[in-house]
PDB file of N, CA and C in Angstrom:
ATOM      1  N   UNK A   1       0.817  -1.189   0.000  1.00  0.00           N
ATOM      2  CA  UNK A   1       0.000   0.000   0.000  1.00  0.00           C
ATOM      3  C   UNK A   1       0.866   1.261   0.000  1.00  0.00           C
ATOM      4  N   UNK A   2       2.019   1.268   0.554  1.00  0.00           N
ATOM      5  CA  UNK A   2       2.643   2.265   0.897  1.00  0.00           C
ATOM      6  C   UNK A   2       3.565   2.458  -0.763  1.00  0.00           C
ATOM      7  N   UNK A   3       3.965   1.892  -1.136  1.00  0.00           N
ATOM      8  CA  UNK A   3       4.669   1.663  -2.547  1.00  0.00           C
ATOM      9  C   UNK A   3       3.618   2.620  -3.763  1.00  0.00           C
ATOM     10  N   UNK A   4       2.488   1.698  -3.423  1.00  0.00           N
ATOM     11  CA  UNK A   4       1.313   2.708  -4.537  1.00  0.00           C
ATOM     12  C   UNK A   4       1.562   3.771  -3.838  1.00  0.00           C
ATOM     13  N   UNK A   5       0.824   4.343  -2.995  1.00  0.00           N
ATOM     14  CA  UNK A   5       1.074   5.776  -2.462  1.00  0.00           C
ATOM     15  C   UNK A   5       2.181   6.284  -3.105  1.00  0.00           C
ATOM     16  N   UNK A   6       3.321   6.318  -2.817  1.00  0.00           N
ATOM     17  CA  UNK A   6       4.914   6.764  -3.301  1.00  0.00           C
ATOM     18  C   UNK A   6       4.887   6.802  -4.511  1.00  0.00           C
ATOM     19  N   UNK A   7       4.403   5.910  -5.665  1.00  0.00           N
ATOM     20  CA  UNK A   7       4.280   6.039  -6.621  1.00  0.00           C
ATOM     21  C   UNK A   7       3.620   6.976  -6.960  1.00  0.00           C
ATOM     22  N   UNK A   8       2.319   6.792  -7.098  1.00  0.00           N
ATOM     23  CA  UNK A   8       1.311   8.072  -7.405  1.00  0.00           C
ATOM     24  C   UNK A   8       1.742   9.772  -7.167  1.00  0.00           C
ATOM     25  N   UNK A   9       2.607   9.575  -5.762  1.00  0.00           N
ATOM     26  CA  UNK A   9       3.224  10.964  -5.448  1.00  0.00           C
ATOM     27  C   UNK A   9       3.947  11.282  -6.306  1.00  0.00           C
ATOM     28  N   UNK A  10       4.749  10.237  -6.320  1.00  0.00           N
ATOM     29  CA  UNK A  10       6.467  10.444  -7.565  1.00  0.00           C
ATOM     30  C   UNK A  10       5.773  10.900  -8.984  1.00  0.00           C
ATOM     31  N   UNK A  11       4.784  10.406  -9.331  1.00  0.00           N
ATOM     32  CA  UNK A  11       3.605  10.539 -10.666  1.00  0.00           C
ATOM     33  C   UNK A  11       3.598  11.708 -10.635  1.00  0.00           C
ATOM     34  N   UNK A  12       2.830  11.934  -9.640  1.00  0.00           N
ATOM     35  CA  UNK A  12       2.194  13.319  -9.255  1.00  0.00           C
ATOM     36  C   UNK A  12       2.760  14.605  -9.221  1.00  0.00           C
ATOM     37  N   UNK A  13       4.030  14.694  -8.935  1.00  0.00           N
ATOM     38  CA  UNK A  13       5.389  15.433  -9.097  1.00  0.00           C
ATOM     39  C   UNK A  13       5.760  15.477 -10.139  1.00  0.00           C
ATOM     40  N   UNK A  14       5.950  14.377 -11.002  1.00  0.00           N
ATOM     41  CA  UNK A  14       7.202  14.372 -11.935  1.00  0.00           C
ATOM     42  C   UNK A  14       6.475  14.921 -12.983  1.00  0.00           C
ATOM     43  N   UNK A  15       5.435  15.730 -12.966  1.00  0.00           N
ATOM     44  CA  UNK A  15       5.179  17.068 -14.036  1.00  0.00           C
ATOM     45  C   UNK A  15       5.502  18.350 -13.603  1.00  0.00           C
ATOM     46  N   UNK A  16       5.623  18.334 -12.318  1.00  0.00           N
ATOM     47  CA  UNK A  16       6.314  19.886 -11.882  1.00  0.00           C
ATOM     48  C   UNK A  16       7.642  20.059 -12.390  1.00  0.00           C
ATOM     49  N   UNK A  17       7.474  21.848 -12.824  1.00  0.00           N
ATOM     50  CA  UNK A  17       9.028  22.551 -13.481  1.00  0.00           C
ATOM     51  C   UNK A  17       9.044  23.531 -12.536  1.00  0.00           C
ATOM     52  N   UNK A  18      10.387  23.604 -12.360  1.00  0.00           N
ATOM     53  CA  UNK A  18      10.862  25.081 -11.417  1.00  0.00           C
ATOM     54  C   UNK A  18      10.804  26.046 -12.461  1.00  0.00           C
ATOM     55  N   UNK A  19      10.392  27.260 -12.431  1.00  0.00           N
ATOM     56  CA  UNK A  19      10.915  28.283 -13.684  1.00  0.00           C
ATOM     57  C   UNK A  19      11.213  29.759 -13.131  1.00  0.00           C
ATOM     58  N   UNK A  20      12.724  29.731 -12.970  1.00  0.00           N
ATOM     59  CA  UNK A  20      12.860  30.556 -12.268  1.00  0.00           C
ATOM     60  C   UNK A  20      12.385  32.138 -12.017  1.00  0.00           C
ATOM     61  N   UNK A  21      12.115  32.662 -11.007  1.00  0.00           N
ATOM     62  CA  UNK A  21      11.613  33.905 -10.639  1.00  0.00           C
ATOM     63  C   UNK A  21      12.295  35.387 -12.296  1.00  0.00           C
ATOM     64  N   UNK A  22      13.457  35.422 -12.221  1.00  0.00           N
ATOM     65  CA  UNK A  22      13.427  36.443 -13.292  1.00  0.00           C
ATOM     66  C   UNK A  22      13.796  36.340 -14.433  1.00  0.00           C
ATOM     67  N   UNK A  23      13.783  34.849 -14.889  1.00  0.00           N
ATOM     68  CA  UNK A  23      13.550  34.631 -16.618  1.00  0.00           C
ATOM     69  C   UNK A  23      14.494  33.705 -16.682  1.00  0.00           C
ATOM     70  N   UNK A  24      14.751  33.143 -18.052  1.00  0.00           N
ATOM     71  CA  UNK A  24      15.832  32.766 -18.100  1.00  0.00           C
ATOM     72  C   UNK A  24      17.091  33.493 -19.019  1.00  0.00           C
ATOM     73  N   UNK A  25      16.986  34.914 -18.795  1.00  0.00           N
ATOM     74  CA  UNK A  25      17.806  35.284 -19.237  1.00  0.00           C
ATOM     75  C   UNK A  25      16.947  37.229 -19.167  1.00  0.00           C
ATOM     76  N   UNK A  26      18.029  38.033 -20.311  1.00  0.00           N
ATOM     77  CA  UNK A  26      17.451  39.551 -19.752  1.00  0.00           C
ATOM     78  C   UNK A  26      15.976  39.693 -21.311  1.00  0.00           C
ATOM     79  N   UNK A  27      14.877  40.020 -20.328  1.00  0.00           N
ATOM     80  CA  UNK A  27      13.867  40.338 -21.204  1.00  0.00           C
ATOM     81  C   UNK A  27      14.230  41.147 -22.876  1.00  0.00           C
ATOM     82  N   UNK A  28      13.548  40.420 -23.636  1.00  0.00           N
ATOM     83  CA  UNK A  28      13.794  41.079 -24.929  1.00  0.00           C
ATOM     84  C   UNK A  28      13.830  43.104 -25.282  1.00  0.00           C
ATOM     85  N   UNK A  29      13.792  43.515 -25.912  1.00  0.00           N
ATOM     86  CA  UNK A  29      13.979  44.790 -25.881  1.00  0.00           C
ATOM     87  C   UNK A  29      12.564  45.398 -26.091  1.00  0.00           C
ATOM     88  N   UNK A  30      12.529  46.629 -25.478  1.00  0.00           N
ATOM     89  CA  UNK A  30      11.019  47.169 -25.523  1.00  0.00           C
ATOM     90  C   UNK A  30      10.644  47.412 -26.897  1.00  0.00           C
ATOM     91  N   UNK A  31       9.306  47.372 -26.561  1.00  0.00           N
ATOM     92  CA  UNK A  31       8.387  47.293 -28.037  1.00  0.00           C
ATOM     93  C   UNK A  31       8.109  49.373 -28.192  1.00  0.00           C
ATOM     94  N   UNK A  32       8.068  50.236 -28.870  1.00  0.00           N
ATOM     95  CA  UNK A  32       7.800  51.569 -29.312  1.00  0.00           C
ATOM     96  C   UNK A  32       6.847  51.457 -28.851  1.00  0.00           C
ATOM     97  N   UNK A  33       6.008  52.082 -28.395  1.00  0.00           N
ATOM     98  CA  UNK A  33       4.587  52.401 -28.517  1.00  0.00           C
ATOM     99  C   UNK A  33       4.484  54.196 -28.550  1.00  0.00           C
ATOM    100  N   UNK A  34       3.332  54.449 -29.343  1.00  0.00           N
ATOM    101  CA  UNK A  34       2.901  56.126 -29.531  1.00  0.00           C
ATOM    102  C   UNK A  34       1.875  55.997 -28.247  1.00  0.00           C
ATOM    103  N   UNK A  35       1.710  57.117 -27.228  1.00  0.00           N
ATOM    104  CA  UNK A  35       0.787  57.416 -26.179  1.00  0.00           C
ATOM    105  C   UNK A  35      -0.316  58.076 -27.236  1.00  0.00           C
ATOM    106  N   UNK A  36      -1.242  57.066 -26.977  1.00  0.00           N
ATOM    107  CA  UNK A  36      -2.807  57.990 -27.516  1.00  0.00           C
ATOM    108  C   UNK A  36      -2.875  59.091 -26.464  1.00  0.00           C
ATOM    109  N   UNK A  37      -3.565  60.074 -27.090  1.00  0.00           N
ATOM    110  CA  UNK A  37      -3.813  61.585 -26.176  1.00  0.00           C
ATOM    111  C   UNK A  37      -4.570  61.259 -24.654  1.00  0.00           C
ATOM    112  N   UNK A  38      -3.938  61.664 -23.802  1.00  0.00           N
ATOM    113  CA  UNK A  38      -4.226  61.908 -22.663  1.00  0.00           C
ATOM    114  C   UNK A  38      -5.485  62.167 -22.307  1.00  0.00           C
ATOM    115  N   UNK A  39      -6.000  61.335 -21.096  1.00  0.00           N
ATOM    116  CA  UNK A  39      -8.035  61.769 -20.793  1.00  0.00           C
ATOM    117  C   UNK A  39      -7.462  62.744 -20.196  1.00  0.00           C
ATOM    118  N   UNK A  40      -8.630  63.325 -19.936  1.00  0.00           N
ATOM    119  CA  UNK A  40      -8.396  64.789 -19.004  1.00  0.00           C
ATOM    120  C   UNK A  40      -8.213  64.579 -17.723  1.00  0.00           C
ATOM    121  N   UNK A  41      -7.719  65.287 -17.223  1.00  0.00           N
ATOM    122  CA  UNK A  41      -7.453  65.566 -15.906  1.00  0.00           C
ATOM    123  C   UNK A  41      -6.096  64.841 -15.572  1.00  0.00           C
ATOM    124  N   UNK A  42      -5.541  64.336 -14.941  1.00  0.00           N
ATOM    125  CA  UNK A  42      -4.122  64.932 -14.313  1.00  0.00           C
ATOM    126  C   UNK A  42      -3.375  63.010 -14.151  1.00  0.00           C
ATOM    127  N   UNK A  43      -3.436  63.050 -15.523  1.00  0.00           N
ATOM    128  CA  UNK A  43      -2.801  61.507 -15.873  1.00  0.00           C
ATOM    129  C   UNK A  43      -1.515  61.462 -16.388  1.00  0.00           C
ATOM    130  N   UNK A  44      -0.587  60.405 -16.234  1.00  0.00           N
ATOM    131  CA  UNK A  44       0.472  60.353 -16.680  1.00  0.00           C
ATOM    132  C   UNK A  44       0.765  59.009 -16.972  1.00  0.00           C
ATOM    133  N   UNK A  45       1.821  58.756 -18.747  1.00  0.00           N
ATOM    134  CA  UNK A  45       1.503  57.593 -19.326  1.00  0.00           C
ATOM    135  C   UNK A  45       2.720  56.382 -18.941  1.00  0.00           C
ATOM    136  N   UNK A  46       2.383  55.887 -18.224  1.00  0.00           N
ATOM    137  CA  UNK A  46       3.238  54.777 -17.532  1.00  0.00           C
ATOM    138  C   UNK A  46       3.690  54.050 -18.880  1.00  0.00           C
ATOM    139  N   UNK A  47       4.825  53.767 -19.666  1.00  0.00           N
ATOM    140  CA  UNK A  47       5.496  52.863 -20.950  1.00  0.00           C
ATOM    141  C   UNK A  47       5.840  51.344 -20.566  1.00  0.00           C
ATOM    142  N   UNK A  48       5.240  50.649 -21.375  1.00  0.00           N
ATOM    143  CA  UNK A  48       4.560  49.287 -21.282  1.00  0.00           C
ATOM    144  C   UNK A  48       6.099  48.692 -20.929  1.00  0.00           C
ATOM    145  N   UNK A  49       6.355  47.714 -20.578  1.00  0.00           N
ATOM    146  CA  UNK A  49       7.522  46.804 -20.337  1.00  0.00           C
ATOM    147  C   UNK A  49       6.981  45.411 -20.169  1.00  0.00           C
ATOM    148  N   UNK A  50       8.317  44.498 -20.379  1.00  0.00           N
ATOM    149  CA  UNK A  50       8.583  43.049 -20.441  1.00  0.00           C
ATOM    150  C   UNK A  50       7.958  42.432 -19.105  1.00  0.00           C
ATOM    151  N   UNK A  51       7.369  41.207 -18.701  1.00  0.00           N
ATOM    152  CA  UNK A  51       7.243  40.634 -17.620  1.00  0.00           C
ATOM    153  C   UNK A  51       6.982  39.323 -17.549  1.00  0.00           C
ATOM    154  N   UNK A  52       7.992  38.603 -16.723  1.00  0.00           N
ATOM    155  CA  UNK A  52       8.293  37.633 -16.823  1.00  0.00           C
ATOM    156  C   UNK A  52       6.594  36.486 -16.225  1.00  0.00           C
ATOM    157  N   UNK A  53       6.474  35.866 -16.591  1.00  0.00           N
ATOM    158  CA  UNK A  53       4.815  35.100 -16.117  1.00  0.00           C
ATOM    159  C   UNK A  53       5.407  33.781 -15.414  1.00  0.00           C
ATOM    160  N   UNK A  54       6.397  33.261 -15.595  1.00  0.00           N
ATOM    161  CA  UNK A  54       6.966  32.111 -14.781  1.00  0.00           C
ATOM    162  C   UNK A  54       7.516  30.773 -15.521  1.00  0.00           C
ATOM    163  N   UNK A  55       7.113  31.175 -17.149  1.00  0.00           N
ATOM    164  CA  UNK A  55       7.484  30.872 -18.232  1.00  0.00           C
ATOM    165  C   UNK A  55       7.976  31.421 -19.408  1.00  0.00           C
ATOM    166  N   UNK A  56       7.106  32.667 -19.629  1.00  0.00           N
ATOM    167  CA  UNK A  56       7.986  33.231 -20.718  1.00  0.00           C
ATOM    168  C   UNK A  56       7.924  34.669 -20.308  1.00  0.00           C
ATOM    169  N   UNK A  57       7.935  35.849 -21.130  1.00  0.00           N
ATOM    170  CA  UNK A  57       8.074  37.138 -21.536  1.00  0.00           C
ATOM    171  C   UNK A  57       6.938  37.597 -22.167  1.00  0.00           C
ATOM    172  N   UNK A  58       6.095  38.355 -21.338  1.00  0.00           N
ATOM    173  CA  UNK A  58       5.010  38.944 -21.466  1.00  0.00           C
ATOM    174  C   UNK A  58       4.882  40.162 -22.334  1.00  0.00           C
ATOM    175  N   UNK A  59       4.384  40.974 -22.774  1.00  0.00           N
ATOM    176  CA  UNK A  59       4.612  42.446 -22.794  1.00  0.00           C
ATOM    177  C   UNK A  59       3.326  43.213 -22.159  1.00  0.00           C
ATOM    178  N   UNK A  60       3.480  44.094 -20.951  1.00  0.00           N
ATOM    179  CA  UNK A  60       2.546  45.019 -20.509  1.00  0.00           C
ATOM    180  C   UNK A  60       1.938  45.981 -21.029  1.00  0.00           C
ATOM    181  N   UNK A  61       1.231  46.318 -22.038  1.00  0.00           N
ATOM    182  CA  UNK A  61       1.178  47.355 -22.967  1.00  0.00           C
ATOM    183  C   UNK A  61       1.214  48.760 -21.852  1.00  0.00           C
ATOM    184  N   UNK A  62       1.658  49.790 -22.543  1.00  0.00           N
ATOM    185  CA  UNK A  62       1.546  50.912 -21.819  1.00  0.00           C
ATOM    186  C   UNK A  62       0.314  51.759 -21.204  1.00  0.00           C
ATOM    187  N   UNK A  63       0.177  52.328 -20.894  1.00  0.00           N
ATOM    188  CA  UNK A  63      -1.381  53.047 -20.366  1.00  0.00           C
ATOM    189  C   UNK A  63      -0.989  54.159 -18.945  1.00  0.00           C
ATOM    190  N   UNK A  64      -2.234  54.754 -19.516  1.00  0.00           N
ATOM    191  CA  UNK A  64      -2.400  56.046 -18.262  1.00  0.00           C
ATOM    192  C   UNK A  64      -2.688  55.683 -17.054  1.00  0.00           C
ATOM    193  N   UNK A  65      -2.073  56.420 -15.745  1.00  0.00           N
ATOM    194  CA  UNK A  65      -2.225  56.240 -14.333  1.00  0.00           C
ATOM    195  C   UNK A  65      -2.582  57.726 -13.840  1.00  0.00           C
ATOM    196  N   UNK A  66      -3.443  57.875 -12.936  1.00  0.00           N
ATOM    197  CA  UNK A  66      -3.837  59.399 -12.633  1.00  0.00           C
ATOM    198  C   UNK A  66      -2.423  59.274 -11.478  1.00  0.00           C
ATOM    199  N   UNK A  67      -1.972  60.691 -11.735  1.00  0.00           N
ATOM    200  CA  UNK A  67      -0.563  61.400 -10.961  1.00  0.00           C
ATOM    201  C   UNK A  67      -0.795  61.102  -9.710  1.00  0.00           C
ATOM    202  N   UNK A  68       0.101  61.068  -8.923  1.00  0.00           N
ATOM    203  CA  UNK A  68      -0.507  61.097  -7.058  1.00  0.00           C
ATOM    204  C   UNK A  68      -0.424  62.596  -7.256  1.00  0.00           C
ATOM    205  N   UNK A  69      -1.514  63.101  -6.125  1.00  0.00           N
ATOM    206  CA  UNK A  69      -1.330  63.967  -5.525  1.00  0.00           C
ATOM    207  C   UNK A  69      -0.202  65.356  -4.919  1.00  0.00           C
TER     208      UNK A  69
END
């Protein structure tokens, strides 16, 4: 009984991948983007960047954040 158990675990595992926290290597180079015109009031356009998902290289597209205060 104990053998099945161990097995099934070892099964059960042996599809897990480690993928490490910041890539496997330095994110590709940023993509251009043009800022569409600004909504009104008191925004500023944060430029999209690379991000790693735990497998590959994402891209964040860019977009507006209202300013702090």
């Amino acid at each position: 009984m104990r053998v099945c158990a161990a097995l099934l675990l070892l099964g059960a595992l042996g599809g897990c991948a480690y993928a490490p926290r910041g890539g496997p290597g330095p994110a590709p180079a940023p993509i251009v983007e043009r800022a569409p015109p600004p909504p009104p009031g008191y925004y500023a356009w944060r430029p999209g960047h690379w991000r790693w998902n735990g497998y590959r290289y994402v891209w964040i597209t860019g977009h507006y954040v209202l300013r702090p205060a």
